[in-house]
PDB file of N, CA and C in Angstrom:
ATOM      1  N   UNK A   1      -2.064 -26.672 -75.963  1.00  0.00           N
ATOM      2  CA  UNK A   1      -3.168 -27.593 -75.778  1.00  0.00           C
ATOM      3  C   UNK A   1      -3.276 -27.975 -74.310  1.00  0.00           C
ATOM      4  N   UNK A   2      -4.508 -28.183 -73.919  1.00  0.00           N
ATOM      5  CA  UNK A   2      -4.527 -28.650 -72.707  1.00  0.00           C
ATOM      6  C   UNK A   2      -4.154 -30.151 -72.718  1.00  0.00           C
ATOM      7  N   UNK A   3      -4.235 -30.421 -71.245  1.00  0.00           N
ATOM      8  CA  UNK A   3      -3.766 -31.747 -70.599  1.00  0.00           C
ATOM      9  C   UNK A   3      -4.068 -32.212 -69.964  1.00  0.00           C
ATOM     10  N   UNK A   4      -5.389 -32.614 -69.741  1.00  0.00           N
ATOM     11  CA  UNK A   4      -6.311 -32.308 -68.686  1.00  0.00           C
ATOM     12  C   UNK A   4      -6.951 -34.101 -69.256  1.00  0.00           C
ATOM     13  N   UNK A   5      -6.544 -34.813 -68.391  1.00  0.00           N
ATOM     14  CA  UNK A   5      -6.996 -36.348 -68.780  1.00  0.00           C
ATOM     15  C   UNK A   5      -8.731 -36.541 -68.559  1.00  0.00           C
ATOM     16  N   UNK A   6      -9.275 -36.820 -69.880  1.00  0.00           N
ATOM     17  CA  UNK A   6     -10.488 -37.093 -69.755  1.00  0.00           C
ATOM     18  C   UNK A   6     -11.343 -38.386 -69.087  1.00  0.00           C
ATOM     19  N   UNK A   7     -10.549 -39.582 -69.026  1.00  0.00           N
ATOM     20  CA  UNK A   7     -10.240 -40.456 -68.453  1.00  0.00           C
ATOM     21  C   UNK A   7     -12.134 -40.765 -68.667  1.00  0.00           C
ATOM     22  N   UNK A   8     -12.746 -42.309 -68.021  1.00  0.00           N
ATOM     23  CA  UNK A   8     -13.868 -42.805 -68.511  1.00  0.00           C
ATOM     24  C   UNK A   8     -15.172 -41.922 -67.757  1.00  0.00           C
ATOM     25  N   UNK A   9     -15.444 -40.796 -68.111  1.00  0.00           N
ATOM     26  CA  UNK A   9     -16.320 -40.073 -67.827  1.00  0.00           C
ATOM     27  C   UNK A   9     -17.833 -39.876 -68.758  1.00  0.00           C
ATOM     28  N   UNK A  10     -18.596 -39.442 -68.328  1.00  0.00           N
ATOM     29  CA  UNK A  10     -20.175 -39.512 -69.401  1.00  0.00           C
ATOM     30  C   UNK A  10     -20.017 -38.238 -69.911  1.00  0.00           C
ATOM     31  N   UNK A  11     -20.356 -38.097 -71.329  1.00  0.00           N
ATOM     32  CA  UNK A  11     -20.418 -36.388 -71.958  1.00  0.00           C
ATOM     33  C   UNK A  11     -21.449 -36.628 -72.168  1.00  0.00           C
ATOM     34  N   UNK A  12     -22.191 -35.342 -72.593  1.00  0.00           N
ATOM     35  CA  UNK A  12     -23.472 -35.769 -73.261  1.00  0.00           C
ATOM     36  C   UNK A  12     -23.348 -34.591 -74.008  1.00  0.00           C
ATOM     37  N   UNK A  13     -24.053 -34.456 -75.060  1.00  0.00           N
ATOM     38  CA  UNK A  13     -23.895 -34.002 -76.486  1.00  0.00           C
ATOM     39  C   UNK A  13     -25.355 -33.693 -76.991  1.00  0.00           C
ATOM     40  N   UNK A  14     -25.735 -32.118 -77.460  1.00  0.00           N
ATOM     41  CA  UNK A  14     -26.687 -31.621 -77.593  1.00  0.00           C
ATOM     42  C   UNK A  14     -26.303 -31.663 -79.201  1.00  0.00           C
ATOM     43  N   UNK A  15     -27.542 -32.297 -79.935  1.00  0.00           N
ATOM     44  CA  UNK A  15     -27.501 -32.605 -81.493  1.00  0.00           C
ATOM     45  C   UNK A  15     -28.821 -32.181 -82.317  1.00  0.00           C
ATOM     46  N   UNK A  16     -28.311 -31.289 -82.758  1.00  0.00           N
ATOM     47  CA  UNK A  16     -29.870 -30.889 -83.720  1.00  0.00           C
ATOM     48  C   UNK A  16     -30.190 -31.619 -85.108  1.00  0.00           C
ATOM     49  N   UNK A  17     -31.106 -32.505 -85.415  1.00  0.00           N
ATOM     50  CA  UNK A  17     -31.251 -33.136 -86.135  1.00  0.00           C
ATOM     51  C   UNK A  17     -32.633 -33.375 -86.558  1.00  0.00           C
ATOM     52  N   UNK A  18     -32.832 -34.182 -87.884  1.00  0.00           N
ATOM     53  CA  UNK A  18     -34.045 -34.972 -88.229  1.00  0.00           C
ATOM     54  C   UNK A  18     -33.939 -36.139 -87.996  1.00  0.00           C
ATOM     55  N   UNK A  19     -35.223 -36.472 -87.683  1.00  0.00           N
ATOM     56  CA  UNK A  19     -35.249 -38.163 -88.210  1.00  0.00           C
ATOM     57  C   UNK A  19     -36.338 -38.480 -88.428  1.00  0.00           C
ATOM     58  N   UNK A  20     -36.741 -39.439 -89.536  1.00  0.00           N
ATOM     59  CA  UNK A  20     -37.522 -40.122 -89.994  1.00  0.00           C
ATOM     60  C   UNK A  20     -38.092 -41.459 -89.332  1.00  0.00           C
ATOM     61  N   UNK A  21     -37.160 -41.654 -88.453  1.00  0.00           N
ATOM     62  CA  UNK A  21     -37.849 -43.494 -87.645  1.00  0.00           C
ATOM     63  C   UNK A  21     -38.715 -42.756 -86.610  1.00  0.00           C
ATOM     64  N   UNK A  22     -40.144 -43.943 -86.815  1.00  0.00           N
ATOM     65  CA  UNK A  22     -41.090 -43.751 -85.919  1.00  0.00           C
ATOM     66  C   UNK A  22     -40.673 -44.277 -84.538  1.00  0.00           C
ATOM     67  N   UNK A  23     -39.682 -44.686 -83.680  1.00  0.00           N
ATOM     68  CA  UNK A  23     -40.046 -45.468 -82.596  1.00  0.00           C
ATOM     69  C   UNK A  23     -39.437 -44.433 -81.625  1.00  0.00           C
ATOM     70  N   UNK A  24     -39.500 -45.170 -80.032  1.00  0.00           N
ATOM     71  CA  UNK A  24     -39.120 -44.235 -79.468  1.00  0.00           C
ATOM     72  C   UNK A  24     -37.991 -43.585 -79.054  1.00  0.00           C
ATOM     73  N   UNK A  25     -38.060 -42.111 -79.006  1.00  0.00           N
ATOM     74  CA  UNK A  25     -35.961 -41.888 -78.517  1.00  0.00           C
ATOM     75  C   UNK A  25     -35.297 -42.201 -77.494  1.00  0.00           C
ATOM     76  N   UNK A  26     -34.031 -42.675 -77.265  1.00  0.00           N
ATOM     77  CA  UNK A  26     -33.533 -42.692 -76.306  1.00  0.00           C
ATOM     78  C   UNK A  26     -32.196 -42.378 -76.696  1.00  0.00           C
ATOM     79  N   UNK A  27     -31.306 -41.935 -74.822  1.00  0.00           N
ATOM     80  CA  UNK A  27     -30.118 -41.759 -75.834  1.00  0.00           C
ATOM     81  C   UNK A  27     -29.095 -42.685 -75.951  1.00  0.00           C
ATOM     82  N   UNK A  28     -28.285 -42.427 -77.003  1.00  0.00           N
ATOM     83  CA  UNK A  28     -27.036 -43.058 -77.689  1.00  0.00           C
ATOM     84  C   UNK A  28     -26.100 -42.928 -76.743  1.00  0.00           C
ATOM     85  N   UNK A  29     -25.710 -43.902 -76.047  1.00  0.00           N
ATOM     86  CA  UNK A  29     -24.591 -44.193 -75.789  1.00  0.00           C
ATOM     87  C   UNK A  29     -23.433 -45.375 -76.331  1.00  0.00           C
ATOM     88  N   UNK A  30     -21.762 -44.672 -76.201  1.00  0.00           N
ATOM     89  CA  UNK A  30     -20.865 -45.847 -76.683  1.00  0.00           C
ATOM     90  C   UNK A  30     -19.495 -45.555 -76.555  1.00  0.00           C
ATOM     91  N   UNK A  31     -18.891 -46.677 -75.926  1.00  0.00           N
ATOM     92  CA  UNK A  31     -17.154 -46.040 -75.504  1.00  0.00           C
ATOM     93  C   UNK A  31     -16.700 -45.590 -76.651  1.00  0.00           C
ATOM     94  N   UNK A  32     -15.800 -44.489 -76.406  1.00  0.00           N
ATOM     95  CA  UNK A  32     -14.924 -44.168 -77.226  1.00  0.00           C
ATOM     96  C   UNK A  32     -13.454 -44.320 -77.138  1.00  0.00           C
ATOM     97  N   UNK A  33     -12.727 -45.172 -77.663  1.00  0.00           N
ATOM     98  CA  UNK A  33     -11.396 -45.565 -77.448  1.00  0.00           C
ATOM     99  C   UNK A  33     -10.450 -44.623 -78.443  1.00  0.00           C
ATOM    100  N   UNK A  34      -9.302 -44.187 -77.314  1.00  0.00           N
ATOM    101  CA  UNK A  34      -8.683 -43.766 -78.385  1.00  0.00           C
ATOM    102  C   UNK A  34      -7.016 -44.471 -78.667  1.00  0.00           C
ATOM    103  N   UNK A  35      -7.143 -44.893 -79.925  1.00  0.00           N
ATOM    104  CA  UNK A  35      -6.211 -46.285 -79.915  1.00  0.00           C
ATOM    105  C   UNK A  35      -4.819 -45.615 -80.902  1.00  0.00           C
ATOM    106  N   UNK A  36      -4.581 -44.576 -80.774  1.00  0.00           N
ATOM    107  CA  UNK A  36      -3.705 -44.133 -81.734  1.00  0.00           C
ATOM    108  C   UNK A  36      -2.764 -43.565 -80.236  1.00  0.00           C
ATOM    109  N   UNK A  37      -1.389 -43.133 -80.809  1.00  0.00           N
ATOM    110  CA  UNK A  37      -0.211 -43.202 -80.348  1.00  0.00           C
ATOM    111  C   UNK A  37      -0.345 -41.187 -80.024  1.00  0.00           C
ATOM    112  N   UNK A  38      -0.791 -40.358 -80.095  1.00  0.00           N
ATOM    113  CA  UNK A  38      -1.675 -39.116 -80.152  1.00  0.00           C
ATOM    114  C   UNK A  38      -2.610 -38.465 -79.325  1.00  0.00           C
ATOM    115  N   UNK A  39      -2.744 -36.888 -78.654  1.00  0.00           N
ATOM    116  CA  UNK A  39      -4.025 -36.830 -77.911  1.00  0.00           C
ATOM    117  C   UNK A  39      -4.550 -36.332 -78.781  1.00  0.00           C
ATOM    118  N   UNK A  40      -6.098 -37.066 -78.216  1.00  0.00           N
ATOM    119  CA  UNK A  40      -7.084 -36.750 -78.721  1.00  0.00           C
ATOM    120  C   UNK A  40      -7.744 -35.487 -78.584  1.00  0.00           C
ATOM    121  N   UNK A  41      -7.856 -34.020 -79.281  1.00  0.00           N
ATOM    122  CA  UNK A  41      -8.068 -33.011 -78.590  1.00  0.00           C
ATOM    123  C   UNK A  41      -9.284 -32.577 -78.880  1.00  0.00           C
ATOM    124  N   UNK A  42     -10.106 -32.911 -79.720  1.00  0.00           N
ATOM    125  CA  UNK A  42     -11.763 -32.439 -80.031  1.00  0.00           C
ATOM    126  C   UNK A  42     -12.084 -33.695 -80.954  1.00  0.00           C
ATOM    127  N   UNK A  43     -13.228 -34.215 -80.285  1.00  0.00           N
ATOM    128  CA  UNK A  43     -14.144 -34.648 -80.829  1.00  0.00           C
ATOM    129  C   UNK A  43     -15.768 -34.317 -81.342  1.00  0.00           C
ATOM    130  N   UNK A  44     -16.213 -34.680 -82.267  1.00  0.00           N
ATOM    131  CA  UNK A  44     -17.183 -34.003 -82.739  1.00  0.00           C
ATOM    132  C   UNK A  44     -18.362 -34.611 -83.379  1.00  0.00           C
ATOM    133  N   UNK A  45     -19.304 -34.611 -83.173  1.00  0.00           N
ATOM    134  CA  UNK A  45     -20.465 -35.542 -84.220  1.00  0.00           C
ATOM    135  C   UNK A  45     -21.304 -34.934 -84.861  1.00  0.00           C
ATOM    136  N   UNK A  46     -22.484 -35.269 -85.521  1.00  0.00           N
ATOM    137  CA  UNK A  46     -23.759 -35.045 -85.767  1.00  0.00           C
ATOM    138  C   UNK A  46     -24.051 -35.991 -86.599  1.00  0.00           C
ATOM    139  N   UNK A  47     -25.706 -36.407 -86.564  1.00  0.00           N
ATOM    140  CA  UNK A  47     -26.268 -37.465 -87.443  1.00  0.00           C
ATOM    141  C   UNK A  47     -25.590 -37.027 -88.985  1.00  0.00           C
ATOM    142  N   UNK A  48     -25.707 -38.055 -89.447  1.00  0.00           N
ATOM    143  CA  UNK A  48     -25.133 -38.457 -90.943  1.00  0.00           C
ATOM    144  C   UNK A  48     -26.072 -37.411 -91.926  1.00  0.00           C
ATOM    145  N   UNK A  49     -25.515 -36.687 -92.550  1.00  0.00           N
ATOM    146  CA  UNK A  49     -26.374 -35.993 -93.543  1.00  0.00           C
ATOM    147  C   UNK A  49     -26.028 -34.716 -92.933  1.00  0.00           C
ATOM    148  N   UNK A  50     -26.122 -34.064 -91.802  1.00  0.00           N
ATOM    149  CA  UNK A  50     -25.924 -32.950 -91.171  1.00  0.00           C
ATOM    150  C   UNK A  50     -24.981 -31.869 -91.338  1.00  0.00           C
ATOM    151  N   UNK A  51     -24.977 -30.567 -92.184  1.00  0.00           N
ATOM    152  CA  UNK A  51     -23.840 -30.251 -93.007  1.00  0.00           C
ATOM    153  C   UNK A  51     -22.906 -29.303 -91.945  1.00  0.00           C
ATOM    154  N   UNK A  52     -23.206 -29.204 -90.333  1.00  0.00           N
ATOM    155  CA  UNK A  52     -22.854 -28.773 -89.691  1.00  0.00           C
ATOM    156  C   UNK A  52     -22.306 -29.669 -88.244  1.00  0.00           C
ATOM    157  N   UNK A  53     -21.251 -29.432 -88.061  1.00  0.00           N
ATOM    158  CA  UNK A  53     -20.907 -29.985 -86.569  1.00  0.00           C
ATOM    159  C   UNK A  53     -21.195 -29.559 -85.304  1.00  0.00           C
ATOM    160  N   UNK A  54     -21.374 -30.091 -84.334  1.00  0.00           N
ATOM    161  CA  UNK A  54     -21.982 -29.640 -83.090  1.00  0.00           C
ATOM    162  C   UNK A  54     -21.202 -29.013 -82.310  1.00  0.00           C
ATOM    163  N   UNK A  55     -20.450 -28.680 -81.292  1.00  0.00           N
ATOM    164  CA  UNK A  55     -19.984 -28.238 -80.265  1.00  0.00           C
ATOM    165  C   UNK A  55     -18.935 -29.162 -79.986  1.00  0.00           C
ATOM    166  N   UNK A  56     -18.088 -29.180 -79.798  1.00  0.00           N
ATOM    167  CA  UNK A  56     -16.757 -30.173 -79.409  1.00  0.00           C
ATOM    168  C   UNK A  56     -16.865 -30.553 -77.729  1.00  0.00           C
ATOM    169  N   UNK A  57     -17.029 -32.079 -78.020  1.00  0.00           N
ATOM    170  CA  UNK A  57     -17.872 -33.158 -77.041  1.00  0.00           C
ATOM    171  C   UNK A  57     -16.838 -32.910 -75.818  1.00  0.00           C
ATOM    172  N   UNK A  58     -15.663 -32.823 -75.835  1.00  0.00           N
ATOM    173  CA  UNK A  58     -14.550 -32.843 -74.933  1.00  0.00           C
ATOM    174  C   UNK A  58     -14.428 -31.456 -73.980  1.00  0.00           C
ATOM    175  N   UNK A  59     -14.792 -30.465 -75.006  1.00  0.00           N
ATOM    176  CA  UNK A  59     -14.413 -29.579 -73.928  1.00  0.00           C
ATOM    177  C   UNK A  59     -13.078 -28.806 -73.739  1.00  0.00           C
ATOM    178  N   UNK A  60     -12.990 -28.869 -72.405  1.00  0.00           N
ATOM    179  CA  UNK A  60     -11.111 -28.461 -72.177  1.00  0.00           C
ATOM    180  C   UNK A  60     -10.461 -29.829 -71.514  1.00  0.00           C
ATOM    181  N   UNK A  61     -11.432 -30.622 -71.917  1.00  0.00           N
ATOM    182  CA  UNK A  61     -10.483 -32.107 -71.668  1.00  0.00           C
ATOM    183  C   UNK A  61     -10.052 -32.747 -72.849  1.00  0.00           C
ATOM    184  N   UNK A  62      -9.037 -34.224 -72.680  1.00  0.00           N
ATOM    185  CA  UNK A  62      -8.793 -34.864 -73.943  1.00  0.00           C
ATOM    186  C   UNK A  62      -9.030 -35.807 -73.773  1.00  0.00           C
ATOM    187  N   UNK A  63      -8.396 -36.875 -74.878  1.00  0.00           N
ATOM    188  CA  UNK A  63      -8.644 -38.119 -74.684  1.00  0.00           C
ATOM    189  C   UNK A  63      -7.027 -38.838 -75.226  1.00  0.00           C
ATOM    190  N   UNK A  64      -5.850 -39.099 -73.873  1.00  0.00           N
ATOM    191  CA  UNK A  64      -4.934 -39.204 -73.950  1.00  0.00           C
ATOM    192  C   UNK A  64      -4.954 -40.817 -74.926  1.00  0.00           C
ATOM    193  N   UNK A  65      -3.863 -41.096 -75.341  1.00  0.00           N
ATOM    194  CA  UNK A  65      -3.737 -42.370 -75.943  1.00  0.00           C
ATOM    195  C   UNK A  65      -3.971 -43.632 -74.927  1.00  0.00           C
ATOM    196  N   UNK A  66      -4.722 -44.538 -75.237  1.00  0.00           N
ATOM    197  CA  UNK A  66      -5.180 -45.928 -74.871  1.00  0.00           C
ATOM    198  C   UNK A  66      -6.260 -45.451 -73.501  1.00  0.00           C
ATOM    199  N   UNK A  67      -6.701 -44.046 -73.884  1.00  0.00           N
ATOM    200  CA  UNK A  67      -8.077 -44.063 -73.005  1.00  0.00           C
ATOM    201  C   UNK A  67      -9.153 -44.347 -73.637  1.00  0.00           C
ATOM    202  N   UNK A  68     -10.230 -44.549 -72.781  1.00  0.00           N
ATOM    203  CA  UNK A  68     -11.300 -44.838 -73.163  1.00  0.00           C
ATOM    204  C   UNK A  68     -12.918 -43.878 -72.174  1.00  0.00           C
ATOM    205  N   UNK A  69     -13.185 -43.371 -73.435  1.00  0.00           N
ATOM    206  CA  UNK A  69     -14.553 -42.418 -72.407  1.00  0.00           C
ATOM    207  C   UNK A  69     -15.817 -43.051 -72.958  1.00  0.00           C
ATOM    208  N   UNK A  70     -16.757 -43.228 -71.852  1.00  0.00           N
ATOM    209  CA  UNK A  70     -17.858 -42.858 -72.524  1.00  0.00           C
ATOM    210  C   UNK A  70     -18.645 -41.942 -72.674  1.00  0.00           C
ATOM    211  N   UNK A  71     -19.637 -41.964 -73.662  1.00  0.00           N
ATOM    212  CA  UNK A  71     -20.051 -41.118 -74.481  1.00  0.00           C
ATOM    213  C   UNK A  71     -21.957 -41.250 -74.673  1.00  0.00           C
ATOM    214  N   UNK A  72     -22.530 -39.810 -74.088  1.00  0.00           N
ATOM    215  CA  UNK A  72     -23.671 -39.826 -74.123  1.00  0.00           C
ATOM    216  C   UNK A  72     -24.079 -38.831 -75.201  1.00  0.00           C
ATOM    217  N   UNK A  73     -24.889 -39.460 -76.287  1.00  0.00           N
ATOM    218  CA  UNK A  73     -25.489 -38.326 -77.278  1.00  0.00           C
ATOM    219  C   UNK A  73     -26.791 -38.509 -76.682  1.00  0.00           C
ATOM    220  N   UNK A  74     -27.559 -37.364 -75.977  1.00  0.00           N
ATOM    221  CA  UNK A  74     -28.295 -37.151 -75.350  1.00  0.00           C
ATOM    222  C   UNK A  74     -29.598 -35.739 -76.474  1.00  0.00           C
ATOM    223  N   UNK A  75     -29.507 -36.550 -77.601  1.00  0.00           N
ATOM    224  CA  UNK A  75     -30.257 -35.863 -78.630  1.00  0.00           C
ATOM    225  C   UNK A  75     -31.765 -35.929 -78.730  1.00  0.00           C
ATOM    226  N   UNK A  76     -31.908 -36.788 -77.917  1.00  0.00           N
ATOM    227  CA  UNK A  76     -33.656 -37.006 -78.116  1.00  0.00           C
ATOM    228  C   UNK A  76     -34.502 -37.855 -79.305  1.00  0.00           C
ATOM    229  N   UNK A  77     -33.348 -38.189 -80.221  1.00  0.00           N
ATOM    230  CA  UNK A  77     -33.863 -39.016 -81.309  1.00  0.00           C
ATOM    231  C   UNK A  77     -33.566 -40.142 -81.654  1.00  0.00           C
ATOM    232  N   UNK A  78     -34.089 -40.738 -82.562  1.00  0.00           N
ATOM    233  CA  UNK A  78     -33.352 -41.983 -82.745  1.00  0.00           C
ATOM    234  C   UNK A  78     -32.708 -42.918 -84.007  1.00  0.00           C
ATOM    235  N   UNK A  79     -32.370 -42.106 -84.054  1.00  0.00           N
ATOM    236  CA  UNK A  79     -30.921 -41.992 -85.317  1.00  0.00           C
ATOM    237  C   UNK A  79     -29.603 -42.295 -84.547  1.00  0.00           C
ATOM    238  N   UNK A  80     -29.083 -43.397 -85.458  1.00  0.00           N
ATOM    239  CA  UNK A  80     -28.059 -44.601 -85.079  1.00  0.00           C
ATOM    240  C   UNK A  80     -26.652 -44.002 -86.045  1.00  0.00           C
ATOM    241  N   UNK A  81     -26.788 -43.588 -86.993  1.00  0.00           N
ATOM    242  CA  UNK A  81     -25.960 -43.587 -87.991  1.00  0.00           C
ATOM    243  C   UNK A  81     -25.150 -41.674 -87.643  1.00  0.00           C
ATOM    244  N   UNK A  82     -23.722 -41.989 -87.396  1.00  0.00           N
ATOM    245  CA  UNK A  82     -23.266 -40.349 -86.974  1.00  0.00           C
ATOM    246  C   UNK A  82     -22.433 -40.446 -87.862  1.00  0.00           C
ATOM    247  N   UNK A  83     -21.835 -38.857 -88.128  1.00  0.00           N
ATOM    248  CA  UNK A  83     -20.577 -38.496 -88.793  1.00  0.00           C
ATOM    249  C   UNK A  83     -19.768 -38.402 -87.624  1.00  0.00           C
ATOM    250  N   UNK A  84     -18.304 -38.495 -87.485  1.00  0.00           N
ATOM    251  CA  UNK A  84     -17.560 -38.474 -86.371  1.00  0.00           C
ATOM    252  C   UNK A  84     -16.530 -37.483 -86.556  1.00  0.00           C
ATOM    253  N   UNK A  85     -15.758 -36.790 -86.332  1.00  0.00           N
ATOM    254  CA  UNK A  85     -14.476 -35.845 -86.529  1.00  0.00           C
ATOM    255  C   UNK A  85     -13.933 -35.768 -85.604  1.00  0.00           C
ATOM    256  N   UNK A  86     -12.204 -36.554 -85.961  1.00  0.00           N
ATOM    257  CA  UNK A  86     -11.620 -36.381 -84.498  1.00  0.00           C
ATOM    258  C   UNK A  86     -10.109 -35.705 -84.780  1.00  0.00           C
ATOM    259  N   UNK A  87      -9.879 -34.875 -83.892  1.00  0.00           N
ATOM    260  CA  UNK A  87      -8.799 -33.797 -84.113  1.00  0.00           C
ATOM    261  C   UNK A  87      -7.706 -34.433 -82.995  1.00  0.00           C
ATOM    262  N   UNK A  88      -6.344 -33.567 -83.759  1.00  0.00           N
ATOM    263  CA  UNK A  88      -5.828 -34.615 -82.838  1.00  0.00           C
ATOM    264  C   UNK A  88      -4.593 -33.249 -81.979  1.00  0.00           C
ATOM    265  N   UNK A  89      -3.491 -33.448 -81.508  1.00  0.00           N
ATOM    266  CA  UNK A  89      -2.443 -32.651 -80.600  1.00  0.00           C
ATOM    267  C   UNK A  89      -2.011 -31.805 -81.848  1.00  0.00           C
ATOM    268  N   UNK A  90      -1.768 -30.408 -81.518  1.00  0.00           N
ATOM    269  CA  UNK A  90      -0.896 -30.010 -82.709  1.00  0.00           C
ATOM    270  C   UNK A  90       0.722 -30.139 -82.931  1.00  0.00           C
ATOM    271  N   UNK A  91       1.399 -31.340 -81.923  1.00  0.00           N
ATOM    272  CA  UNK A  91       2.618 -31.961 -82.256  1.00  0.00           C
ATOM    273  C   UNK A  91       2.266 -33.038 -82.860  1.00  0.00           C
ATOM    274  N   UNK A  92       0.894 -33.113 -83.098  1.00  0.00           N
ATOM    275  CA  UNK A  92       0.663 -34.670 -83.759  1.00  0.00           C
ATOM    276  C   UNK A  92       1.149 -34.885 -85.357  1.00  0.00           C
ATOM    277  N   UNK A  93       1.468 -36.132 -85.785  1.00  0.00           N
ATOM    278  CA  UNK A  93       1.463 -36.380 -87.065  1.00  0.00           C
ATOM    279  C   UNK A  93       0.417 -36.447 -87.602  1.00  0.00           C
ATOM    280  N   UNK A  94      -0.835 -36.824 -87.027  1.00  0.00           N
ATOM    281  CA  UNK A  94      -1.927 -37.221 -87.536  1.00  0.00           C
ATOM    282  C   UNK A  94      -2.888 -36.338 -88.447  1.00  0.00           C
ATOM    283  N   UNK A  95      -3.380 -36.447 -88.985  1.00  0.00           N
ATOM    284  CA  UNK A  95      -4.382 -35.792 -89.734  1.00  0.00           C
ATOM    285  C   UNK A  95      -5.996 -35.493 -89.125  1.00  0.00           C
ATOM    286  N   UNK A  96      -6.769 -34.788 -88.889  1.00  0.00           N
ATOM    287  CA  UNK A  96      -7.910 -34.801 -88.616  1.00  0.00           C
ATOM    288  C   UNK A  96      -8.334 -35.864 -89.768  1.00  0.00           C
ATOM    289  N   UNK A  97      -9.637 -36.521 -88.548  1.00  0.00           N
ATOM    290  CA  UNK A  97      -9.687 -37.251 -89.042  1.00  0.00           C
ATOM    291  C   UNK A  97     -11.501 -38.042 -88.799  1.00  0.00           C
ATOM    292  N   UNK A  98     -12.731 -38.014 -90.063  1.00  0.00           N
ATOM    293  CA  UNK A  98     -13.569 -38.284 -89.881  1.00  0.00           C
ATOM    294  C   UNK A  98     -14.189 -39.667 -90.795  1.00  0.00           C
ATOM    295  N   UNK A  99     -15.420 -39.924 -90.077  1.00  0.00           N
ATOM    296  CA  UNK A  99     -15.861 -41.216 -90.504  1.00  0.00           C
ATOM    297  C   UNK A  99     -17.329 -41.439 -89.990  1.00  0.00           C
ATOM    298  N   UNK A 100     -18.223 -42.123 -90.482  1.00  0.00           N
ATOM    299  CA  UNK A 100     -19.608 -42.555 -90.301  1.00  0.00           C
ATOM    300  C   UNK A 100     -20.008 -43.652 -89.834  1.00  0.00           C
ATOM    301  N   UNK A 101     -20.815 -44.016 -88.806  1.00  0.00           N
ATOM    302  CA  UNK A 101     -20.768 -45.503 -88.123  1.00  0.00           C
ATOM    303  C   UNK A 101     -21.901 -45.422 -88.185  1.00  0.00           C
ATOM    304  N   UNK A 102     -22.527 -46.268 -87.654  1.00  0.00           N
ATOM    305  CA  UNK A 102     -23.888 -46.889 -87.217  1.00  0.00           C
ATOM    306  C   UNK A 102     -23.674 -46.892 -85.690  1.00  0.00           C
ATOM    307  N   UNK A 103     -23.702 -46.585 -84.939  1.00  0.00           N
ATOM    308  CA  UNK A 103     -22.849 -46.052 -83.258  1.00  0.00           C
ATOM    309  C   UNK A 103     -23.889 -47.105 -82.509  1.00  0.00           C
ATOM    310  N   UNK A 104     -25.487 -47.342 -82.762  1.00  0.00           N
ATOM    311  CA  UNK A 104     -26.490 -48.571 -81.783  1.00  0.00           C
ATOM    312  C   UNK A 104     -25.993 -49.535 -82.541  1.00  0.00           C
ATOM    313  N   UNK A 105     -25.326 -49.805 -83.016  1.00  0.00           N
ATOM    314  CA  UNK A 105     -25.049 -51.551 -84.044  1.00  0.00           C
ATOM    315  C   UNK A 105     -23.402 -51.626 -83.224  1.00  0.00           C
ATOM    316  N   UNK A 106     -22.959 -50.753 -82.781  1.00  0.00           N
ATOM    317  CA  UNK A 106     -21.077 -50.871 -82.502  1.00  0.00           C
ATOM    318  C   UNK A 106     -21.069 -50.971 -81.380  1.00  0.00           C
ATOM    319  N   UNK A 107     -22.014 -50.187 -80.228  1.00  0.00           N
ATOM    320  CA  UNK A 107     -21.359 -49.897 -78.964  1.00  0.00           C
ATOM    321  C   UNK A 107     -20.220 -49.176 -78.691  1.00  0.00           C
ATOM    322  N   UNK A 108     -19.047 -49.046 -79.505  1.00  0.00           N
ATOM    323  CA  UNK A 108     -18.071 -49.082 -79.001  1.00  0.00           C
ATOM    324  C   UNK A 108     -17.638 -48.470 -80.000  1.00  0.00           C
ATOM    325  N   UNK A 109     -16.308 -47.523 -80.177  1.00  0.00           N
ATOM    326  CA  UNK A 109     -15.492 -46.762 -81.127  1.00  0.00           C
ATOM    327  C   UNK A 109     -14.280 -47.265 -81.037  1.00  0.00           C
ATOM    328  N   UNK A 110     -13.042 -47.930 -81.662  1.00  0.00           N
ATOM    329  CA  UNK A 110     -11.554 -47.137 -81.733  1.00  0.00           C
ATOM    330  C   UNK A 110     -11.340 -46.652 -82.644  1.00  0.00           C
ATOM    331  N   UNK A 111     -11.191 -45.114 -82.754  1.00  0.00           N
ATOM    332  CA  UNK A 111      -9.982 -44.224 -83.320  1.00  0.00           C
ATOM    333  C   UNK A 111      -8.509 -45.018 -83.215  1.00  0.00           C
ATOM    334  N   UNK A 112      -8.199 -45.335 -84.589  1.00  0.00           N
ATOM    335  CA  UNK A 112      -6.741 -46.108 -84.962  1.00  0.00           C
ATOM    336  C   UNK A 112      -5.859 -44.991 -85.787  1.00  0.00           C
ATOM    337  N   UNK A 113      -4.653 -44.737 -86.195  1.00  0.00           N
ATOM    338  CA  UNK A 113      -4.212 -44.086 -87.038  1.00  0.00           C
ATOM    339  C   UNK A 113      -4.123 -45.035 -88.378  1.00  0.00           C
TER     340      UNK A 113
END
């Protein structure tokens, strides 16, 4: 695995999606903390419903324990609600590990174990 500290940098994230809200798009931004004892080695989204994942947001970077990045979904729409998938070191104990937020209502993410 790489090792390559991702440290508080902007990603931005190409997301193919629908949406149904009339207003206008802009994009989603929101820190992502990673609060577990673990690196963080791919992260992943797409709007809620979406039976496919996008491209892994990180890259050949990570997201070492008690960092924090932010995070641009730069999708063009305006859909609040994501699926999340976050993978972790393969010395890790952890389990991959996903979940659904409302991401414009939070601002903000921690990944906890």
């Amino acid at each position: 695995m790489k090792s390559k500290v991702l440290g508080s940098i902007a990603l931005a994230v190409s997301i193919v999606s629908a949406s149904a809200m009339p207003s206008r798009a802009e994009d989603l931004k929101f820190q992502l903390t990673n609060g577990t004892n673990s690196v963080l080695t791919r992260f992943y989204s797409s709007p809620a419903g979406i039976d496919n994942w996008e491209e892994d947001v990180f890259g050949e970077n990570v997201l070492n324990p008690g960092e924090t990045a932010n995070i641009t979904i730069a999708d063009g729409r305006t859909v609040c609600k994501y699926d999340m998938r976050f993978e972790f070191d393969e010395d890790s104990d952890l389990e991959t590990t996903e979940d659904t937020q409302d991401l414009c209502a939070l601002g903000s993410y921690t990944i906890h174990e």
